[in-house]
Protein backbone atom coordinates (compact mmCIF):
# COMPACT_ATOMS: atom_id res chain seq x y z
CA UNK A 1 -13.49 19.75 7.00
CA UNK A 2 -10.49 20.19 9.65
CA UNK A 3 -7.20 20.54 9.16
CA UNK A 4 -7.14 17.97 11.45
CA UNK A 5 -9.10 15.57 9.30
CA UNK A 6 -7.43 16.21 6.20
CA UNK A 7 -4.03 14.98 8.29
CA UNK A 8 -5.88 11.98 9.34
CA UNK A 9 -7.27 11.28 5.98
CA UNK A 10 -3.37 11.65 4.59
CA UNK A 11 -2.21 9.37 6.81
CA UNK A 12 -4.25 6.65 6.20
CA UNK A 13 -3.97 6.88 2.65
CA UNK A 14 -0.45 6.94 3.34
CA UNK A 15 -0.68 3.42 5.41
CA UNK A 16 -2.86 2.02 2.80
CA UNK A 17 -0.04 2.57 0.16
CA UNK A 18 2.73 1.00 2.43
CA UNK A 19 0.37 -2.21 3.34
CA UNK A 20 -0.47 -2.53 -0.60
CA UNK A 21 3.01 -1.59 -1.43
CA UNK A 22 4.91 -4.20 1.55
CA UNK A 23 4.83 -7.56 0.06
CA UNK A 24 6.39 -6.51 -3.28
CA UNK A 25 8.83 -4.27 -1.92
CA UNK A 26 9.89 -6.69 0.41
CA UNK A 27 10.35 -9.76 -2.14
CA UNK A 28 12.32 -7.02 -4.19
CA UNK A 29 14.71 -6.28 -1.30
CA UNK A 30 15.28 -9.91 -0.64
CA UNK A 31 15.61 -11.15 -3.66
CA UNK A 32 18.58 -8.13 -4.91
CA UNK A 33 20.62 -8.90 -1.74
CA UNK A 34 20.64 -12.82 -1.92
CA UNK A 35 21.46 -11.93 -6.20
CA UNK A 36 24.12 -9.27 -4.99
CA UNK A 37 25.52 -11.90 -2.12
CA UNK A 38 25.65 -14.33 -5.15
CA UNK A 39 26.93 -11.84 -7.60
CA UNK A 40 29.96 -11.11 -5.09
CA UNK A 41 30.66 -14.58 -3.97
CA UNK A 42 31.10 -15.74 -8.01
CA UNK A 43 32.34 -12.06 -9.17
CA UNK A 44 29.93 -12.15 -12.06
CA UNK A 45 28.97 -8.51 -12.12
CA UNK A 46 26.48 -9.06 -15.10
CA UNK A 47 23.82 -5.90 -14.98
CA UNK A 48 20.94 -8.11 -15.97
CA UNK A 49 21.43 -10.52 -13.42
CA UNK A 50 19.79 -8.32 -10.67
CA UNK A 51 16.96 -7.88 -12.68
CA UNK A 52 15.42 -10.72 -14.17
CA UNK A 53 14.75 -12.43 -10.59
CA UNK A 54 13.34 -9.43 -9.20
CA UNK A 55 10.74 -9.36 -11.95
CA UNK A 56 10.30 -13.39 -11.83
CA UNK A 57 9.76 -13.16 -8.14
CA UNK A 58 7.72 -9.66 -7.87
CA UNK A 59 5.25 -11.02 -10.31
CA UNK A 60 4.94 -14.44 -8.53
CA UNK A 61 3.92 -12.24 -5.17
CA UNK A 62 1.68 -10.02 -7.49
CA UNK A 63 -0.21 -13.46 -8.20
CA UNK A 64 0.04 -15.01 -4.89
CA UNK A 65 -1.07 -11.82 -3.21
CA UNK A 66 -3.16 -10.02 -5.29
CA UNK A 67 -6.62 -11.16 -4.35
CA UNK A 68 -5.48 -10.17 -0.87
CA UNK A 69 -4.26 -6.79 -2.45
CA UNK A 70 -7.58 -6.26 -4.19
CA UNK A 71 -9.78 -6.97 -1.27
CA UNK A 72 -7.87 -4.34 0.89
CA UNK A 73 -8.17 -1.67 -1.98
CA UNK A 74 -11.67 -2.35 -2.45
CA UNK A 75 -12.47 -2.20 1.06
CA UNK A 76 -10.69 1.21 1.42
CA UNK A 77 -12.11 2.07 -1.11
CA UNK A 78 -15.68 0.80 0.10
CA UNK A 79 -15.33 2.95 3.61
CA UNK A 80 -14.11 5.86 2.16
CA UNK A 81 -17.38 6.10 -0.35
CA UNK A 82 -19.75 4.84 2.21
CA UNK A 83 -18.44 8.18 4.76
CA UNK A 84 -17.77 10.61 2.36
CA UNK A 85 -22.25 11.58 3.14
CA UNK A 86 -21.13 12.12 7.00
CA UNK A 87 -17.99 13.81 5.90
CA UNK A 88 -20.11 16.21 3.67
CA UNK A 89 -22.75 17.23 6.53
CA UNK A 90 -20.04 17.57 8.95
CA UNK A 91 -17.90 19.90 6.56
CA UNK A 92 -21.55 21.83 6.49
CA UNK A 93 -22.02 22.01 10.00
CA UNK A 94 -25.37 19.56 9.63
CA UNK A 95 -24.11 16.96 12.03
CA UNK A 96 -21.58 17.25 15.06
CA UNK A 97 -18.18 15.37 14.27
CA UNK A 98 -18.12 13.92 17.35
CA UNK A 99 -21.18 11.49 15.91
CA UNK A 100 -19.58 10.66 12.72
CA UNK A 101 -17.99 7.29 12.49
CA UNK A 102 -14.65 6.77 13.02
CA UNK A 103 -14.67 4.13 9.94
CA UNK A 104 -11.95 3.62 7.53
């Protein structure tokens, strides 16, 4: 295994977690600056308040999303297993890396 590789491997792992991670994050973001607009417009500065629709509307994505979620994990998952053979002969020097796949 390169250096290069490993880098390569990071970063995708890296872009897997932000697509996974996106949705959620997202709804979170929205969701505390429409509760914060609200919160400033009525001066109710109640701690819970920020919280409670976060979770309401995070778990609603986590159920409206999460098949798609799962199917992208597995698949990831599914490439990286089905190379990790070519990326074992390569790190021995059985097959050139220019012939492995360039999957995942």
């Amino acid at each position: 295994m390169t250096i290069d590789f490993v880098i390569d491997f990071g970063r995708r792992v890296m872009e897997q977690i932000m697509l996974l991670s996106l949705p959620m994050l997202l709804v979170g973001l929205v969701i505390g600056l429409l509760v914060s607009v609200f919160q400033a417009t009525t001066q109710i500065q109640e701690m819970t308040l920020q919280f409670i629709p976060k979770i309401v509307c995070i778990s609603l994505v986590l159920v409206i999303a999460g098949p798609w979620l799962l199917e992208k994990l597995i698949d990831y998952t599914r490439d990286i297993l089905l190379h990790f053979p070519d990326w074992i002969r390569a790190a021995e020097g059985l097959v050139t890396p220019g012939l492995l796949p360039s999957g995942l």
